[in-house]
N, C-alpha and C. Protein backbone atom coordinates (compact mmCIF):
# COMPACT_ATOMS: atom_id res chain seq x y z
N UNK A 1 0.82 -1.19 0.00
CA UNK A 1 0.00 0.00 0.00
C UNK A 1 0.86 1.25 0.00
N UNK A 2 2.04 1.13 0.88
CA UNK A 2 2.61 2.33 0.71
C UNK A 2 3.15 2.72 -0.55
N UNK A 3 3.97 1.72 -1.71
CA UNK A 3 4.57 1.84 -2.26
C UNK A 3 3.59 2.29 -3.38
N UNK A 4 2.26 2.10 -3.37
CA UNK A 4 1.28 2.27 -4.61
C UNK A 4 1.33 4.19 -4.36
N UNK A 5 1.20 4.37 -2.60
CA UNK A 5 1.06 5.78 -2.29
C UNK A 5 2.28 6.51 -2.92
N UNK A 6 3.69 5.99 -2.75
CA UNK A 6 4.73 6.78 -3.07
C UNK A 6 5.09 6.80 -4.43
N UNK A 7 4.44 5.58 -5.28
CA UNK A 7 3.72 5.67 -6.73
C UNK A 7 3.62 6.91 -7.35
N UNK A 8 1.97 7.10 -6.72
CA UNK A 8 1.40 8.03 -7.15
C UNK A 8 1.98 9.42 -7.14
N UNK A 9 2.34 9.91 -5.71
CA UNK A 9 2.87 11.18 -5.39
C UNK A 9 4.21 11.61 -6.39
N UNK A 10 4.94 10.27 -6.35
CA UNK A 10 6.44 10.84 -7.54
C UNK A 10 5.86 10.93 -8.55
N UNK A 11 4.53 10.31 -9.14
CA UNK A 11 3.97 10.26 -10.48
C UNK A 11 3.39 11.97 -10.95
N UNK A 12 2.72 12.52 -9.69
CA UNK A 12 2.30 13.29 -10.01
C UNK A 12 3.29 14.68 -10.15
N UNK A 13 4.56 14.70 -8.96
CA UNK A 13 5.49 15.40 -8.73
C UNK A 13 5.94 15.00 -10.24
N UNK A 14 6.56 14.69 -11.09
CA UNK A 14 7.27 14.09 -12.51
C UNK A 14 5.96 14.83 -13.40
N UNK A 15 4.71 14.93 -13.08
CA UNK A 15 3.84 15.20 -14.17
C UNK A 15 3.95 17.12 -14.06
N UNK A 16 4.17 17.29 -12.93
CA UNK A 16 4.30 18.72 -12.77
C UNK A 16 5.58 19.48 -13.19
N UNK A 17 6.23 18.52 -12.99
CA UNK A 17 8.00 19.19 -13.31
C UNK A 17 7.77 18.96 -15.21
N UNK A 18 7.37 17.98 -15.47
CA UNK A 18 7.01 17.81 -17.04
C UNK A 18 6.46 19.24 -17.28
N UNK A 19 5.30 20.00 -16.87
CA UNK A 19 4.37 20.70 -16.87
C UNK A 19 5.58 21.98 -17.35
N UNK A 20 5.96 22.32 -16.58
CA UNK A 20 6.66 22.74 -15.86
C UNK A 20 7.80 23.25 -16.75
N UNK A 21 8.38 22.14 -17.43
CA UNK A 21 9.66 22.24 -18.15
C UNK A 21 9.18 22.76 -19.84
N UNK A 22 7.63 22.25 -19.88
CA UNK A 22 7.16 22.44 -21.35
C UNK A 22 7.15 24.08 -21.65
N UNK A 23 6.42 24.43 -20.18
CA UNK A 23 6.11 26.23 -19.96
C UNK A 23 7.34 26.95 -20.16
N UNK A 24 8.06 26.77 -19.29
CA UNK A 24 9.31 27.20 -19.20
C UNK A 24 10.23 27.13 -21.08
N UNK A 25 10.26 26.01 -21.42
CA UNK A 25 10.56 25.85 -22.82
C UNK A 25 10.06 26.82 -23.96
N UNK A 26 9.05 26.85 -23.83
CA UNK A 26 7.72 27.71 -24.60
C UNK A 26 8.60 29.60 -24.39
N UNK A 27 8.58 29.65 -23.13
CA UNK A 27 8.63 31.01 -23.11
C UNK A 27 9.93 31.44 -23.31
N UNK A 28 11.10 30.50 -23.01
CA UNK A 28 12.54 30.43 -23.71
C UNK A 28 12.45 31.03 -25.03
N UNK A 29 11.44 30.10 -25.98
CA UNK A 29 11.70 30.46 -27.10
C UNK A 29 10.23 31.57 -27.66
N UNK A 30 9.97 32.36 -27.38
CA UNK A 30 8.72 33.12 -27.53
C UNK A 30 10.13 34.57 -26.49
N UNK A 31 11.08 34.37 -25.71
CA UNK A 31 11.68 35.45 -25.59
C UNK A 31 12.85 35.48 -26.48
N UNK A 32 13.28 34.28 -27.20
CA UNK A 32 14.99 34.58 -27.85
C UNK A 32 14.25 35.00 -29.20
N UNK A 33 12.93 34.65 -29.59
CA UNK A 33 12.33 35.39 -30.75
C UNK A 33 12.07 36.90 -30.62
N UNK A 34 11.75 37.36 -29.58
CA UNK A 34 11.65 38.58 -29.07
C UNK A 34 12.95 39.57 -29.26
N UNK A 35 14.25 38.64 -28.82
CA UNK A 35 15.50 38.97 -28.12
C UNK A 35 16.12 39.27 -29.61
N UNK A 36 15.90 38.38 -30.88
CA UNK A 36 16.67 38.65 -31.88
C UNK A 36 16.00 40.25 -33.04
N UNK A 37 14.31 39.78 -32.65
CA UNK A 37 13.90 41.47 -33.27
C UNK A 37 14.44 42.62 -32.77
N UNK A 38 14.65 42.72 -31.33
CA UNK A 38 15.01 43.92 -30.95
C UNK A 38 16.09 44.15 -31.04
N UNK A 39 17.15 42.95 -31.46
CA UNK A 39 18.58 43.03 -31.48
C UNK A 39 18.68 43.89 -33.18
N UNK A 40 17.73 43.15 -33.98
CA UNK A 40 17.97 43.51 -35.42
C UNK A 40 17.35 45.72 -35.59
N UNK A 41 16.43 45.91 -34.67
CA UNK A 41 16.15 47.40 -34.47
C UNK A 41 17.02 48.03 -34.30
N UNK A 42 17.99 47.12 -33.02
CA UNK A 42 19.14 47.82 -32.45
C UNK A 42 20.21 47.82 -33.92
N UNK A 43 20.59 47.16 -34.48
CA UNK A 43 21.56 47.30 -35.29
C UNK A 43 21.01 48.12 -36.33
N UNK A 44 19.85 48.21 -36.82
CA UNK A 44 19.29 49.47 -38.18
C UNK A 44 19.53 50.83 -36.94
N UNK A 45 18.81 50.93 -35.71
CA UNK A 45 18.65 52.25 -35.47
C UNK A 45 20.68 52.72 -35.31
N UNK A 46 21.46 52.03 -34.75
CA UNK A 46 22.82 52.04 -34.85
C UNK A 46 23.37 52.96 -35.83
N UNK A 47 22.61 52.14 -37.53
CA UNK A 47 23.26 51.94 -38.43
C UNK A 47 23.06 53.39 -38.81
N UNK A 48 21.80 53.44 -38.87
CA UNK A 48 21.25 55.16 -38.89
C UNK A 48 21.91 55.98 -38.12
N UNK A 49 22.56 56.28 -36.76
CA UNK A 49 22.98 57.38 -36.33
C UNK A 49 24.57 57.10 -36.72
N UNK A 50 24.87 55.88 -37.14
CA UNK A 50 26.14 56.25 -37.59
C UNK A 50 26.01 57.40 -38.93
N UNK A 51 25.48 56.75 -39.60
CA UNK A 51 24.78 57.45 -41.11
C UNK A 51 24.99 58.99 -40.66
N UNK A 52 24.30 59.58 -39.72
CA UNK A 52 23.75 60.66 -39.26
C UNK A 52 25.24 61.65 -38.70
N UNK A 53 26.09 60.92 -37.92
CA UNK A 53 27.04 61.17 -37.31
C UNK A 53 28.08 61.40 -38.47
N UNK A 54 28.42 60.62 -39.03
CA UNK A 54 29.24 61.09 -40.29
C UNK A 54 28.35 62.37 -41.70
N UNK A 55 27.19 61.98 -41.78
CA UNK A 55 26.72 63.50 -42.20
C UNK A 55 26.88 64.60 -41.52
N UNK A 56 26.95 64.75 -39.72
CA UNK A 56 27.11 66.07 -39.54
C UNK A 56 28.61 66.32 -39.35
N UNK A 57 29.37 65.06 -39.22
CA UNK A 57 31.09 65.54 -39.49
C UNK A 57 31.25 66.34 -40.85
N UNK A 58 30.59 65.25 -41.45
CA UNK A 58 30.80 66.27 -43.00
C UNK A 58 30.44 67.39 -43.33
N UNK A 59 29.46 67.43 -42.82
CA UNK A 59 28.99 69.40 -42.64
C UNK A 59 30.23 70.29 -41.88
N UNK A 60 30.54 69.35 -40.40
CA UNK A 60 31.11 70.38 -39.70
C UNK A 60 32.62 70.74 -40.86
N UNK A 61 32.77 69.99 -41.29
CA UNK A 61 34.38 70.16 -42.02
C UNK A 61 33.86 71.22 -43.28
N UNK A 62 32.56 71.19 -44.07
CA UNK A 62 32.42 71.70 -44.54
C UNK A 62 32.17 73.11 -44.17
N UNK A 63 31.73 73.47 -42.98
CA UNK A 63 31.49 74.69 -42.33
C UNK A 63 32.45 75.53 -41.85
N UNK A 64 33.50 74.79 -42.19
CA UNK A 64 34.82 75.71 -42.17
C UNK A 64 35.48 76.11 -42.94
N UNK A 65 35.38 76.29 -44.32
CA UNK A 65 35.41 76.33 -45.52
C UNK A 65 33.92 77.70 -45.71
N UNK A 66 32.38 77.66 -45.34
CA UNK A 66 31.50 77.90 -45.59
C UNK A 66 30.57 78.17 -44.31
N UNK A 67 31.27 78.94 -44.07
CA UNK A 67 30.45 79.39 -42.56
C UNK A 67 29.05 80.07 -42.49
N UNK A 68 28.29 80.14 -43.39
CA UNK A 68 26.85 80.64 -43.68
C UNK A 68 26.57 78.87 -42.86
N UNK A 69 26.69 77.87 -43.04
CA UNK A 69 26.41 76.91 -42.24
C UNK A 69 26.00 76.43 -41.10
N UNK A 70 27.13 77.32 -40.69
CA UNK A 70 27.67 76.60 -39.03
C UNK A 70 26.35 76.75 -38.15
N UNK A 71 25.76 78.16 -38.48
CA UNK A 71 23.91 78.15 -37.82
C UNK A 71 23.00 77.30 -37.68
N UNK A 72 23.05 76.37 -39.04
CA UNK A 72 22.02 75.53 -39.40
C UNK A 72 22.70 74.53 -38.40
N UNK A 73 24.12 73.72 -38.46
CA UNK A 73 24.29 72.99 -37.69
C UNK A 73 24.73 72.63 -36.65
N UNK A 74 24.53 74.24 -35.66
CA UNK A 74 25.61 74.29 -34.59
C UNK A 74 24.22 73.46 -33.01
N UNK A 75 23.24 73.37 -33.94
CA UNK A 75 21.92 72.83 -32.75
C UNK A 75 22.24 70.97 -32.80
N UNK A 76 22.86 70.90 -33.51
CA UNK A 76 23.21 69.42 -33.81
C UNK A 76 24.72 69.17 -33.15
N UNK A 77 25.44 70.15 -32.69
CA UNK A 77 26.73 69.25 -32.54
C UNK A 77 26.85 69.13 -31.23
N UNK A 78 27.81 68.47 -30.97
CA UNK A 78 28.09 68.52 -29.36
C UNK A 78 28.43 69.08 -28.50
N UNK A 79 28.03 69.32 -27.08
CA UNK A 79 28.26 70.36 -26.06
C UNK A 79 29.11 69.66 -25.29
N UNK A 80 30.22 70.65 -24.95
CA UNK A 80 31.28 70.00 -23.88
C UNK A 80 30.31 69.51 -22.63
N UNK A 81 30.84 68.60 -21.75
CA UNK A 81 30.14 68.25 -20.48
C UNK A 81 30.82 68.98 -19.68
N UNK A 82 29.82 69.62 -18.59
CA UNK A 82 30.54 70.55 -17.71
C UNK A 82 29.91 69.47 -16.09
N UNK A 83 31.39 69.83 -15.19
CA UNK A 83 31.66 68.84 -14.62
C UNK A 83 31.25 69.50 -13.05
């Protein structure tokens, strides 16, 4: 009798950890699907401020040469950090 009892209980403990491992599995892969879109955003939005960053170098070099410029892009460049 006991052994039918300690049966059951590991049977059901094994049916829960099963349960258990399927959920867990599921949401593994429902987050590394998640994990690789936002990775691929991250590398376009990247790709873009590099884009962006070398257009306003190129202005700034050009704005020294053509200083009617420097107005249009002096709201874009960088401010020293004051400490």
């Amino acid at each position: 009798m006991k052994s039918g009892t300690s049966n059951t209980i590991l049977t059901v403990v094994l049916a829960a950890l099963l349960l258990c491992d399927v959920v867990f599995a599921l949401r593994t892969i429902i987050l590394t699907r998640e994990l690789h879109t936002l990775q691929s955003q991250v590398i376009s939005r990247q790709t873009s401020m590099n884009r962006l960053n070398l257009l306003l170098n190129e202005a700034i070099i050009y704005g020294k040469t053509h200083p009617d410029i420097n107005r249009v892009i002096q709201p874009f460049e960088a401010q020293p950090v004051v400490h």
